[in-house]
Each structure stands twice: as C-alpha cells, then as structure tokens.
Protein backbone atom coordinates (compact mmCIF):
# COMPACT_ATOMS: atom_id res chain seq x y z
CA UNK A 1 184.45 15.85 -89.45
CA UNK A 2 181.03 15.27 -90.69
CA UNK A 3 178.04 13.62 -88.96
CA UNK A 4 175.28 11.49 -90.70
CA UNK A 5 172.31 13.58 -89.47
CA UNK A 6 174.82 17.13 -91.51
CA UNK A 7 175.48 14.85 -94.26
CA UNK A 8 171.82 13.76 -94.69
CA UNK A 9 170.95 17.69 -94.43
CA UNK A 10 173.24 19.08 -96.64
CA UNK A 11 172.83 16.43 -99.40
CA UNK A 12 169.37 17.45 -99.16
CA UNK A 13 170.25 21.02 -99.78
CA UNK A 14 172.35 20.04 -102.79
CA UNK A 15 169.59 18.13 -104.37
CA UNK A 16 166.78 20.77 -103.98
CA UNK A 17 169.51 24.33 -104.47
CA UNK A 18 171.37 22.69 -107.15
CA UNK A 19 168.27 22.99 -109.19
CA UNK A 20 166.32 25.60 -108.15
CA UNK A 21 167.86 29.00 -109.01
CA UNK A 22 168.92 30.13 -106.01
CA UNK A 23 172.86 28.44 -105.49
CA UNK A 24 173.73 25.50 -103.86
CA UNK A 25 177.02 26.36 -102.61
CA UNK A 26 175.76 29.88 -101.69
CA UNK A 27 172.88 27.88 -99.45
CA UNK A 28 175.02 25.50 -98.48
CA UNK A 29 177.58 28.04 -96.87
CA UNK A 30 174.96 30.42 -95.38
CA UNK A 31 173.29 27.08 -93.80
CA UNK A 32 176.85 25.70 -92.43
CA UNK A 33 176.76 28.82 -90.84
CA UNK A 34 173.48 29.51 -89.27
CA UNK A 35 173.74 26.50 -87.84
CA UNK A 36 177.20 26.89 -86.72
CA UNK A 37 178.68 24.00 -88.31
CA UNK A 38 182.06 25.47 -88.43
CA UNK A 39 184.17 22.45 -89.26
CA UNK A 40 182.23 22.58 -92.43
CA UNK A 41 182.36 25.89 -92.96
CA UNK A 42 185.90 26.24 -92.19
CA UNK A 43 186.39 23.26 -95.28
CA UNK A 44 184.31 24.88 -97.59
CA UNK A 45 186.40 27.92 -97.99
CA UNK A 46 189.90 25.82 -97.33
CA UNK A 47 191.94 24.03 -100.08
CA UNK A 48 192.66 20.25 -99.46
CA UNK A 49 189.54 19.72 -97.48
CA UNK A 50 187.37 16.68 -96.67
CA UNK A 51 184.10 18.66 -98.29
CA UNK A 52 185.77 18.70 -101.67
CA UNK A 53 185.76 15.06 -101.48
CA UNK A 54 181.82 15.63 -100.62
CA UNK A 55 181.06 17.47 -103.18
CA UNK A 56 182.17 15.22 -105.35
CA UNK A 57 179.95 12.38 -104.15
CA UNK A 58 176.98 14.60 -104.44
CA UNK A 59 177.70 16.62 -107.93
CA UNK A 60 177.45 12.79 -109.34
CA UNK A 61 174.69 11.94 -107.41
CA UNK A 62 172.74 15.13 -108.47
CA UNK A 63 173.74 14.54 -112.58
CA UNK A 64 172.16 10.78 -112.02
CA UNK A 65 169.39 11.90 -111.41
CA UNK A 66 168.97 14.32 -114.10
CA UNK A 67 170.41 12.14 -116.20
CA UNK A 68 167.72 9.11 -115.16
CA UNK A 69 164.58 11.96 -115.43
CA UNK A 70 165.69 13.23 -118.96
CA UNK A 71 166.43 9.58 -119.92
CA UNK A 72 164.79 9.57 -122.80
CA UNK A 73 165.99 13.39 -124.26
CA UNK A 74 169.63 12.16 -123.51
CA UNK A 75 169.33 9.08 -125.80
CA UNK A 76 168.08 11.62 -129.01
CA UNK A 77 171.04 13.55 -128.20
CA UNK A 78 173.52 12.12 -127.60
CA UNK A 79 172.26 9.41 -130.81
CA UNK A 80 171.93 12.98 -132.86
CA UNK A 81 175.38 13.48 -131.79
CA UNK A 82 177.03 10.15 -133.17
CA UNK A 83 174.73 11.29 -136.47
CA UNK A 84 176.17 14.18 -136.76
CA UNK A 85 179.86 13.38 -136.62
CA UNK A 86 179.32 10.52 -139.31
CA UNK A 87 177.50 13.45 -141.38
CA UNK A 88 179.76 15.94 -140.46
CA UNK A 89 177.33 18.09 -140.30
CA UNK A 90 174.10 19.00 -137.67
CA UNK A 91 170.61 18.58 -139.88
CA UNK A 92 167.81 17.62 -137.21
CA UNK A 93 166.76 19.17 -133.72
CA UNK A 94 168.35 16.66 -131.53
CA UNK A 95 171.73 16.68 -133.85
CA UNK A 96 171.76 20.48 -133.10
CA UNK A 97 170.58 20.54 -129.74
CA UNK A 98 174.13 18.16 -128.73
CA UNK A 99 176.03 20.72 -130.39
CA UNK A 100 174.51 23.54 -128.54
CA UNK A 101 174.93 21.60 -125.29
CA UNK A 102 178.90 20.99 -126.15
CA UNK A 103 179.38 24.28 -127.04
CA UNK A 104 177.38 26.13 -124.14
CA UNK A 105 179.23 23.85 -121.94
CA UNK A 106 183.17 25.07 -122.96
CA UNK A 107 183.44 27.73 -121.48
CA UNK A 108 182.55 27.39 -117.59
CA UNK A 109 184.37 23.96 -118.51
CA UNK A 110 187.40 25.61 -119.03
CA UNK A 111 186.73 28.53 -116.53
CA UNK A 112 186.11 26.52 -114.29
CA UNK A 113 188.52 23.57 -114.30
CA UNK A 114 191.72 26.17 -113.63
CA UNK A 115 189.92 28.98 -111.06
CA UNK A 116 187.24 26.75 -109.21
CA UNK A 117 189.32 25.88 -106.02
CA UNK A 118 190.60 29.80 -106.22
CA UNK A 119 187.24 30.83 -106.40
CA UNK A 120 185.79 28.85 -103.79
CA UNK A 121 188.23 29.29 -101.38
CA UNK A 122 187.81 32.90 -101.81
CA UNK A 123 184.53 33.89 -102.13
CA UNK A 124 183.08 30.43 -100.05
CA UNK A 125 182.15 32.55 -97.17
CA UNK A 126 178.88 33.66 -95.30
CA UNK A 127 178.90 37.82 -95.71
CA UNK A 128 180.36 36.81 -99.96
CA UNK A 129 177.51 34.02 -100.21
CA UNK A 130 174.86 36.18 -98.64
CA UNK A 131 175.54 39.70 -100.69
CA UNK A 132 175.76 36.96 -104.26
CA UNK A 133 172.62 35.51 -103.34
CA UNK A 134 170.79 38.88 -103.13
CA UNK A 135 173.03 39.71 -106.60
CA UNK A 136 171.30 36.66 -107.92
CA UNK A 137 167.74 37.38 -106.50
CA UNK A 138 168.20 40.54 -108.67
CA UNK A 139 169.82 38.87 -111.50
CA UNK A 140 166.23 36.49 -111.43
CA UNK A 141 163.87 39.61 -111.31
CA UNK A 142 165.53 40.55 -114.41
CA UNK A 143 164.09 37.86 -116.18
CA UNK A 144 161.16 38.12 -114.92
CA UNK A 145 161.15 41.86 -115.91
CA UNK A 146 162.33 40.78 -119.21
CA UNK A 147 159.64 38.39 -120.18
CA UNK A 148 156.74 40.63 -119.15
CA UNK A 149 158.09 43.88 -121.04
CA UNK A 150 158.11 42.10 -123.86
CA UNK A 151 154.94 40.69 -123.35
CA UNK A 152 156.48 37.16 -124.23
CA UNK A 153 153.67 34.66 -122.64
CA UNK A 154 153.70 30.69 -121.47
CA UNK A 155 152.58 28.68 -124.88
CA UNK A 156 149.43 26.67 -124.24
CA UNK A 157 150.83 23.55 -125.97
CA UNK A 158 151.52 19.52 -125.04
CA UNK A 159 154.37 18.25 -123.22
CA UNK A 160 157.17 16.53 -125.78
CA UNK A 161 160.62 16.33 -125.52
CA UNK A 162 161.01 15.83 -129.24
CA UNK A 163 158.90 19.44 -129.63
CA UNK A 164 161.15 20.95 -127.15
CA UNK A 165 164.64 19.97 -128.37
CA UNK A 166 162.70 21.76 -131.95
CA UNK A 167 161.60 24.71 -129.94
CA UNK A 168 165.31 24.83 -128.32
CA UNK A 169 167.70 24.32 -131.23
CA UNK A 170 165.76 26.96 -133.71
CA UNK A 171 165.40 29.48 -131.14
CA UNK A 172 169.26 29.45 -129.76
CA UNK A 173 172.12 30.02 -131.85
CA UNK A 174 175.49 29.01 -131.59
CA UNK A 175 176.17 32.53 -131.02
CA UNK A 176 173.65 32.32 -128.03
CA UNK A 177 174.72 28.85 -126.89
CA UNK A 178 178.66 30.76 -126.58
CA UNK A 179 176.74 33.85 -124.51
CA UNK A 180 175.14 31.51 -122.11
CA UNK A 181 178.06 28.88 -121.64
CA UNK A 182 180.22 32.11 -120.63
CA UNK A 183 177.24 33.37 -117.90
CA UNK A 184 177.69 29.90 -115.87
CA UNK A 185 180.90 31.25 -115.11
CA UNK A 186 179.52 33.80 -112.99
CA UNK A 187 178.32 30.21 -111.01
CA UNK A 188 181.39 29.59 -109.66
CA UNK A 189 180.72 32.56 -106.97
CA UNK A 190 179.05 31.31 -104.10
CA UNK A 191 175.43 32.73 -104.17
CA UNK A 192 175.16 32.69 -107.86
CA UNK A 193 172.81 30.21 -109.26
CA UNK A 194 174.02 27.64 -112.03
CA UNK A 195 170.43 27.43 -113.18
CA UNK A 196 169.46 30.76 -112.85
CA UNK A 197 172.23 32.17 -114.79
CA UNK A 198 171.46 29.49 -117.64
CA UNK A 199 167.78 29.71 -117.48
CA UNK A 200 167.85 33.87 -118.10
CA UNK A 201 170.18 33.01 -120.96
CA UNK A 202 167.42 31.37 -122.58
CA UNK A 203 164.93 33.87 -121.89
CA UNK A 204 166.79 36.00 -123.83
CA UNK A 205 167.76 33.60 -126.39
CA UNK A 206 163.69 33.75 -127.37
CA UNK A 207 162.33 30.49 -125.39
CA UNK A 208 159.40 30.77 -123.13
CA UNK A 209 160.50 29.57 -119.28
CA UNK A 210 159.60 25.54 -120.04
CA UNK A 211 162.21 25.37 -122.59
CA UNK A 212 164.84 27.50 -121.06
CA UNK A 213 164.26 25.95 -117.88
CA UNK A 214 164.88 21.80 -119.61
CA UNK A 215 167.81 23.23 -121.71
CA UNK A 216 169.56 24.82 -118.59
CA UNK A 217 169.26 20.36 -116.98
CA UNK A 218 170.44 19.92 -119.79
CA UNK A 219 173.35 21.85 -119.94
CA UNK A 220 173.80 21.23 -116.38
CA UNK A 221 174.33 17.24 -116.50
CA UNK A 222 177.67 17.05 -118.51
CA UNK A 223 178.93 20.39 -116.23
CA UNK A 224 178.13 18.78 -112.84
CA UNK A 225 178.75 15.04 -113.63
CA UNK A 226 182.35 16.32 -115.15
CA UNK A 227 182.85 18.00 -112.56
CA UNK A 228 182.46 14.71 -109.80
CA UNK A 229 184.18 12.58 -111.96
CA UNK A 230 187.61 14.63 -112.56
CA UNK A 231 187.69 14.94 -109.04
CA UNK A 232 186.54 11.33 -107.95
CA UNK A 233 189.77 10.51 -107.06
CA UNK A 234 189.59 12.56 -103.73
CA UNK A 235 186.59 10.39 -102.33
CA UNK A 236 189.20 7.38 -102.76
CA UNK A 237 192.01 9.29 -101.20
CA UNK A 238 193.00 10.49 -97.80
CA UNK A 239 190.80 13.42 -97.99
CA UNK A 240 187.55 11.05 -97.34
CA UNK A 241 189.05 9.07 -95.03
CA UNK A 242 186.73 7.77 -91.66
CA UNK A 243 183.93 9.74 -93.05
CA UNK A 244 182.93 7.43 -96.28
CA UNK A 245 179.76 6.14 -94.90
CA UNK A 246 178.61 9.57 -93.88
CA UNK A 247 179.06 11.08 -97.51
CA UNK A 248 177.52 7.79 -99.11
CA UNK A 249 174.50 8.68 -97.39
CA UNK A 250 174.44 12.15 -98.52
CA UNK A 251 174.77 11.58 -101.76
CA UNK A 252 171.85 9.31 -101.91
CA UNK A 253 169.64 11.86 -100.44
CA UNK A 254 171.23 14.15 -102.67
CA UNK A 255 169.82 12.04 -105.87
CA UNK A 256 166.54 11.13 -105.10
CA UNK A 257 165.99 15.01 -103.99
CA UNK A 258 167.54 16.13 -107.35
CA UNK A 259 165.55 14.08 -109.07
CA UNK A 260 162.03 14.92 -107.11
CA UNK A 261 163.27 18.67 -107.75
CA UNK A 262 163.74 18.42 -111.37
CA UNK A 263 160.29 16.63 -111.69
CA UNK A 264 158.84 19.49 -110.04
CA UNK A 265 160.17 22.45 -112.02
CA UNK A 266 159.90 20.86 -114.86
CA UNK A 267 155.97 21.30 -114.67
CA UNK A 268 156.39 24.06 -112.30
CA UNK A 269 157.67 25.97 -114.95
CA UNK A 270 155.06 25.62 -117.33
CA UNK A 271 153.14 28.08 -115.84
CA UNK A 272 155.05 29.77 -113.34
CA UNK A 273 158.20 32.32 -113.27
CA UNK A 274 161.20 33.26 -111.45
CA UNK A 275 159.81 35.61 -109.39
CA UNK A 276 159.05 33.88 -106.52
CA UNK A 277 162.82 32.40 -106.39
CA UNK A 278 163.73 36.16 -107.10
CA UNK A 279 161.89 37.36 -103.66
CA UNK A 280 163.51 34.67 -101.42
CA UNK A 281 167.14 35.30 -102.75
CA UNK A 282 166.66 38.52 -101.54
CA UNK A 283 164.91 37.97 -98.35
CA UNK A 284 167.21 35.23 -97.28
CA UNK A 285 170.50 37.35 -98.39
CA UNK A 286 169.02 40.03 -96.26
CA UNK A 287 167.78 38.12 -93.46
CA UNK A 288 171.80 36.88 -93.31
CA UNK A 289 173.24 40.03 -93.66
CA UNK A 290 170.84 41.19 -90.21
CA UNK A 291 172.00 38.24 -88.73
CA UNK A 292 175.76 38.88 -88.94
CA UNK A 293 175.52 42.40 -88.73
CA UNK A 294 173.64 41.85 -85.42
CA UNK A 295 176.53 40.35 -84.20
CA UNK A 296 173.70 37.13 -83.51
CA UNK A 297 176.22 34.80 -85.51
CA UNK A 298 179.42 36.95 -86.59
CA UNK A 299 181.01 36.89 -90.54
C-alpha cells in the first residue's frame, strides 16, 4: 500500500510543510497526485484508511522534535504551569504563557476531534487542496501587508527564550489567545496552513514575526502530539498492518526534518517575512490548477 522510497518522501514533506506555512496535508495531497500515487491519494480522502494510521506515526514524530528543539521553553512552562495551579493564579511570563497555550489550543481541540475525519475526507482532494493553498498564499500576504502598513519593524535585540515567553504573554491576551485557537480551525482544510494561520494571529496580536512565529511551535506541539496519540491505536491495529516498517521509516525522516525545519525558521524569522511562502502558495496552487485543467493529470 505504501513503499519505503513514498514513505521516506512523504515523511519528508510532513517534516518540512508541517512547519513552514504553506500545509502539510494540502502538499501532501497535491504531491500524491503529481506523482500519481493514487493508492495514497485514494486513502487520504477515504475513512478507515492505512494513511490515517501514517499520519499518526508522523504527527508524533513531528511534535518530538519540536518538543526536543524548544526543550528548554517547555520545562518554564509547563513548571509555570504546576506554579500556577498551586497559586491559583498566573503571576510570571512562563505561568501565563501555559495558560495562553491551553487556552489557544481548545478550540481546534475540540473542532477538530469531532469534524477532522469529515473534513478530510471531504475536502482531502487535489482541485480542494490546490484552490486552499492559493487561499492560504493570500491569507500569508495579508500579514505581510499588515506588518508593513503599520510600519511594525523586526526588533534588533538578543535571542532568549525567557525574553520571548515576556514579549509573548504581555502582548497576547486571553482574548487574543481565544481568536487565534479558533483560526487553526480553518487548518483542518487541506491547503490551509496550521502555522500560517497561528503565526498571522500573532501578528495581529502585536508581536513582531520571531515571537509569533515560536508561539505558533508552541501552540502547535500539544495540537499535533494530541492528535498522534488519541489516534495511536490505529498504527497497532489492522489498519497498519504489512506496512509497519515502511511508516517507521517515515516517521523518522519526518522528525529529524521537523526538527532541522524548526531550527531554521526559528532564525529565519528574525529577519525575514511571509512573503516569500506567500508567492509559492500561489504559484504552486496555480501551477496545479494548469495542470489539471490541462487535462496533463485530471482532478
């Protein structure tokens, strides 16, 4: 059902698309079929499939990683989170920044956990992913039209995760945290970037594109790793069966990419903007759409 060399490709894909805003499941349906790997694309967009079992293996491998690169964030929050229920109350960054995770993290939880497989099997298709991911290349310029118009620049200051988690939790209010928890819904379309979605959210929240950029990993780890583990189950079960190996191996290449991809953006975008993700959305949605409408590899 799945070969090693597809496996070793797509987890790739996950690792590097998961991250960057421009949609891993979106990418990873368009590239199923360019290349005409129709047994995968027919179980992307089918209930009860071996690729759920898949994407199980490689959500967990891709929320390791973040987890192992923001190591040392993750122990201040989660410790500011223990704090904070024996205070009852959130008084430092780290104590608030848990809180905002949580609470950011509810809704596309919940969203999510009872429309996902509807969702996907609906809208897990080549001419839906391609017209999202232009959607999404739009929904990135946006941003990027945003933080010039308002003439909000990159901060010339040192790297520190304890000055970040500051920056984050006094810029983004619960209020805020609600606003962009309810945007990652819009995720759950193929061609609609987790990352991107979350990363705007800051923008508009106030934080320059460093700190929206580490708060949307952030947010991301507890989404994606809760997502592989209330489905782990299906790697044990039927669904995975005679193709084990094959996803084990994806899912490692899924990690270590993740985790290369995260160390990258999270200098990359210390300097840099969405635009550049912006114009390939678009060129790539576009470049699909010829492609099917050409009749070259039909919808």
């Amino acid at each position: 059902m799945i070969t090693y060399i597809e496996s070793i490709l797509l987890g790739l894909l996950q690792g590097v698309t998961e991250l960057f805003p421009i949609s891993s499941l979106g990418h990873s349906v368009l590239f199923a079929w360019l290349f005409g790997w129709n047994n995968i694309l027919k179980s992307q967009s089918s209930q009860g499939s071996f690729f759920l079992a898949y994407l199980v293996l490689l959500h967990v491998a891709t929320a390791t990683a973040l987890l192992i690169f923001y190591r040392k964030q993750w122990i201040r929050i989660i410790s500011g989170f223990f704090s904070s229920l024996k205070k009852r109350k959130a008084e430092n960054s780290n104590e608030k920044l848990a809180w905002l995770i949580i609470v950011a993290t509810i809704p596309a939880g919940l969203f999510g956990l009872i429309f996902e497989n509807s969702l996907r099997t609906q809208f897990a298709k080549p001419l839906s992913a391609a017209l999202f991911i232009i959607i999404n290349g739009f929904i990135l310029l946006t941003g990027d039209w945003y933080m010039k118009n308002n003439h909000m620049k990159q901060p010339k200051r040192d790297y520190m995760l304890e000055t970040s988690a500051k920056h984050t939790s006094s810029k983004i209010s619960f209020r805020n945290a609600v606003f962009i928890g309810t945007a990652q819904i819009f995720a759950l379309f193929a061609g609609i970037s987790r990352s991107g979605i979350t990363i705007l959210g800051g923008l508009f929240s106030g934080l320059d594109y460093e700190d929206a950029a580490r708060f949307s990993f952030l947010l991301a780890t507890p989404i994606i790793l809760a997502a592989g583990i209330l489905k782990l189950p299906d790697f044990f079960g039927p669904l995975a069966d005679g193709i084990r190996p094959q996803m084990i191996v994806g899912a490692i290449v899924a990690g270590f990419s993740a985790y290369f991809t995260v160390r990258f953006l999270d200098k990359y975008f210390r300097t840099k903007t969405l635009r550049p993700f912006a114009i390939y959305c678009i060129a790539i949605g576009v470049f699909s759409l010829i492609i099917g409408i050409s009749g070259i590899r039909p919808f």
